[in-house]
N, C-alpha and C. Protein backbone atom coordinates (compact mmCIF):
# COMPACT_ATOMS: atom_id res chain seq x y z
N UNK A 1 101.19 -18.76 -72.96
CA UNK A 1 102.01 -19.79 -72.33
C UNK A 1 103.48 -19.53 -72.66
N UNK A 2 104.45 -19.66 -71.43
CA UNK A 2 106.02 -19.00 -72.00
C UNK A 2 106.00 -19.94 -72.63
N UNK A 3 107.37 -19.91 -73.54
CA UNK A 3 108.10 -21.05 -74.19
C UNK A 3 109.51 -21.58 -73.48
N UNK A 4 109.69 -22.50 -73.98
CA UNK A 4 110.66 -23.09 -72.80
C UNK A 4 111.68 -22.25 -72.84
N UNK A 5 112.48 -21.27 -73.59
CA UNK A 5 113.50 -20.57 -73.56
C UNK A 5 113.19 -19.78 -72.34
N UNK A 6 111.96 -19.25 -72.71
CA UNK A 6 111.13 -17.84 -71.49
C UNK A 6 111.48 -19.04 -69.75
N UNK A 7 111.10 -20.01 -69.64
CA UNK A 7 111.43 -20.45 -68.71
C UNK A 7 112.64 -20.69 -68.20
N UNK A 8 113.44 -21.48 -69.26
CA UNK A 8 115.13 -21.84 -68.97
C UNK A 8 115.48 -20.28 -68.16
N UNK A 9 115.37 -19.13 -69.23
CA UNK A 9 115.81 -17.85 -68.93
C UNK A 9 115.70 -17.09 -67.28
N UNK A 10 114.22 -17.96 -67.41
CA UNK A 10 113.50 -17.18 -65.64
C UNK A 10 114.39 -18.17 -64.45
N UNK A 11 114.04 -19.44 -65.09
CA UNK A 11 114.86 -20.37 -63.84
C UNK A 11 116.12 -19.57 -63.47
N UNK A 12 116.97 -19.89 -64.82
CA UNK A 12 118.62 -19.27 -64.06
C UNK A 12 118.26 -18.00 -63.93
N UNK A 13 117.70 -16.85 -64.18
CA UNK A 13 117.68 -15.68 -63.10
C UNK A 13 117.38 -15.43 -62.10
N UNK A 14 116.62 -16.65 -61.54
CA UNK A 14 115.95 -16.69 -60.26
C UNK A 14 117.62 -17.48 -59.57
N UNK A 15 118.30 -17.71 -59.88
CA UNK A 15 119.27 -18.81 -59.68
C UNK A 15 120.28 -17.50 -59.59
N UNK A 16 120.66 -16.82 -60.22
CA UNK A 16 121.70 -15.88 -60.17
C UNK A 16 121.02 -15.19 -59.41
N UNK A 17 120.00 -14.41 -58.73
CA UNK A 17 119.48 -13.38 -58.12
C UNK A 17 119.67 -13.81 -56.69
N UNK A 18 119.85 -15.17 -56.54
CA UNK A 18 119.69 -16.35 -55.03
C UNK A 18 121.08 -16.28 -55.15
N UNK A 19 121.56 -16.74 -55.98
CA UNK A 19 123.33 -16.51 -55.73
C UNK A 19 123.93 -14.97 -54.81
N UNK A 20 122.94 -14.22 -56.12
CA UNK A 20 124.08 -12.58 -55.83
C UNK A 20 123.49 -12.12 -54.23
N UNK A 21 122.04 -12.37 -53.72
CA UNK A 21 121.79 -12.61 -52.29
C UNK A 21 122.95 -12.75 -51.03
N UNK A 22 123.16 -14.66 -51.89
CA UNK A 22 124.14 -14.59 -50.96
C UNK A 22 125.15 -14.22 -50.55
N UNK A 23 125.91 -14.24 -51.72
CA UNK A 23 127.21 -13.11 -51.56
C UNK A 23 127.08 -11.72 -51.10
N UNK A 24 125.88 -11.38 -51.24
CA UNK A 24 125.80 -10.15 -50.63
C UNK A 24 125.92 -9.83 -49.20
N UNK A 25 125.46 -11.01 -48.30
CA UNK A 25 125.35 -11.68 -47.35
C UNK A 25 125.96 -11.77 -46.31
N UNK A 26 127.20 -12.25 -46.99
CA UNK A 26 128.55 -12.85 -46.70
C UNK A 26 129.60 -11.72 -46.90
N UNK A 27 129.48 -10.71 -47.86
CA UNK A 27 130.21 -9.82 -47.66
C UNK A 27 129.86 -8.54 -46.97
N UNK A 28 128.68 -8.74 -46.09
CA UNK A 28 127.81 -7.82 -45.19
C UNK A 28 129.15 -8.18 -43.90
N UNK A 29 128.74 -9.62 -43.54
CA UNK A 29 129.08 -10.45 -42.33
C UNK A 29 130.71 -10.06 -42.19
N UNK A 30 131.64 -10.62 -43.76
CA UNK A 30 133.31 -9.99 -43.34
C UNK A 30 133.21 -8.91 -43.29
N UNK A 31 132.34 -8.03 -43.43
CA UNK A 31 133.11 -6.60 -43.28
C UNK A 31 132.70 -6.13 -42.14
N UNK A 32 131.99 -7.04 -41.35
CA UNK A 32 132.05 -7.12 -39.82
C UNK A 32 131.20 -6.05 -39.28
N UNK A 33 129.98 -6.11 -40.32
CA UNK A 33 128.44 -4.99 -39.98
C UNK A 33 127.87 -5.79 -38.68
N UNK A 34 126.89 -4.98 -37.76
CA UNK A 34 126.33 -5.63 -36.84
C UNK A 34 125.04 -6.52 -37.33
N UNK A 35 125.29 -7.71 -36.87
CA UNK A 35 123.93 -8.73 -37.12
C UNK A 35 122.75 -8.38 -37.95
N UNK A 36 121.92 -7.03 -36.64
CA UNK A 36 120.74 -6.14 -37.31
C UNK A 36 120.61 -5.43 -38.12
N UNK A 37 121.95 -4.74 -38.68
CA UNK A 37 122.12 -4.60 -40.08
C UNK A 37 121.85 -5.10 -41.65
N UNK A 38 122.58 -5.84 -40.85
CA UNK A 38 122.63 -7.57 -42.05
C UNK A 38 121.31 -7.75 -42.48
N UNK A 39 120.39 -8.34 -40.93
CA UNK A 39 119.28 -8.83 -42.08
C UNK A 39 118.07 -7.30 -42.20
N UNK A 40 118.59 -5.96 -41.60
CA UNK A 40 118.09 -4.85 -42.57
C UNK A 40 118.15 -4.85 -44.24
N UNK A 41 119.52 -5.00 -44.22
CA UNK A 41 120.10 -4.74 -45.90
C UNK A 41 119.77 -6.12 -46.57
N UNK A 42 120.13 -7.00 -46.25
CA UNK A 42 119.02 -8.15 -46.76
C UNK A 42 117.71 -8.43 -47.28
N UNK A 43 116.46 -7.58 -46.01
CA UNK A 43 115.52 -7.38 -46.46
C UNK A 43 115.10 -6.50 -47.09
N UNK A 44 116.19 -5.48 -47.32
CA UNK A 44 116.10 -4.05 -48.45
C UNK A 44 116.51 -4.94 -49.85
N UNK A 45 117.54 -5.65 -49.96
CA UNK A 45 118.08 -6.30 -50.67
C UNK A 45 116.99 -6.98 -51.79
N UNK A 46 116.30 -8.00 -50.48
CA UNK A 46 115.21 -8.76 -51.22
C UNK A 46 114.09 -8.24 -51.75
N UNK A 47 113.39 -7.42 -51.34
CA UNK A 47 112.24 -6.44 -51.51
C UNK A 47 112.80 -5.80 -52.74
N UNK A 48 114.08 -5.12 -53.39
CA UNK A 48 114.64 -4.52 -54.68
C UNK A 48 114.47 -5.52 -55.67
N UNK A 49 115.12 -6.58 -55.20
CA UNK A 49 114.95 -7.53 -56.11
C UNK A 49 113.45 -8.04 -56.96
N UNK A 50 113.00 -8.57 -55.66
CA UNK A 50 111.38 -8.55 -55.94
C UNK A 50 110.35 -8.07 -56.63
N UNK A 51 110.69 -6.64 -56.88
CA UNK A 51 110.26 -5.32 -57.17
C UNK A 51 111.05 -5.39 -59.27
N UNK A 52 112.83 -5.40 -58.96
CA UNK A 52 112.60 -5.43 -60.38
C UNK A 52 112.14 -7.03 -60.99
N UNK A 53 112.01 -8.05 -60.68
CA UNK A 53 111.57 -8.75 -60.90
C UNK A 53 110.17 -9.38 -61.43
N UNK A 54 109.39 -8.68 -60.39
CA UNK A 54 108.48 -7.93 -60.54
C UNK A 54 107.63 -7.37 -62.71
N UNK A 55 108.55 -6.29 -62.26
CA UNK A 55 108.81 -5.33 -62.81
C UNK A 55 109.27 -5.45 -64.32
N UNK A 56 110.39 -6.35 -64.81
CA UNK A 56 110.63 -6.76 -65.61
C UNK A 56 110.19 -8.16 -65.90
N UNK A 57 109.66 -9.00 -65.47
CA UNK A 57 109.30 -10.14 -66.10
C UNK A 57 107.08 -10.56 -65.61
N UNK A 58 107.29 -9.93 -64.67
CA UNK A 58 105.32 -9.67 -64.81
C UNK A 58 104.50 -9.87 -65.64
């Protein structure tokens, strides 16, 4: 069973990982990539994430 630190810890990384998403996002969009790009690298984006996530806390 985690301990509440192990949780506090997972919450806000799940919280910063949803943050850095979006900014990623948004600085896809100003730098004025086409639409289908966007949510390419997005879903490359999310799937990396997923993966170390995954990966390191499993």
């Amino acid at each position: 069973m985690p301990s509440v630190l192990d949780r506090v810890i997972e919450k806000e990384l799940r919280r910063e990982l949803k943050d850095a998403l979006i900014r990623f996002e948004q600085q896809l969009r100003q730098a004025g990539v086409a639409e289908e790009n966007v949510k390419n690298r997005i879903r490359g984006a999310k799937q990396f994430v997923a993966f170390l996530y995954g990966r390191y806390l499993g």
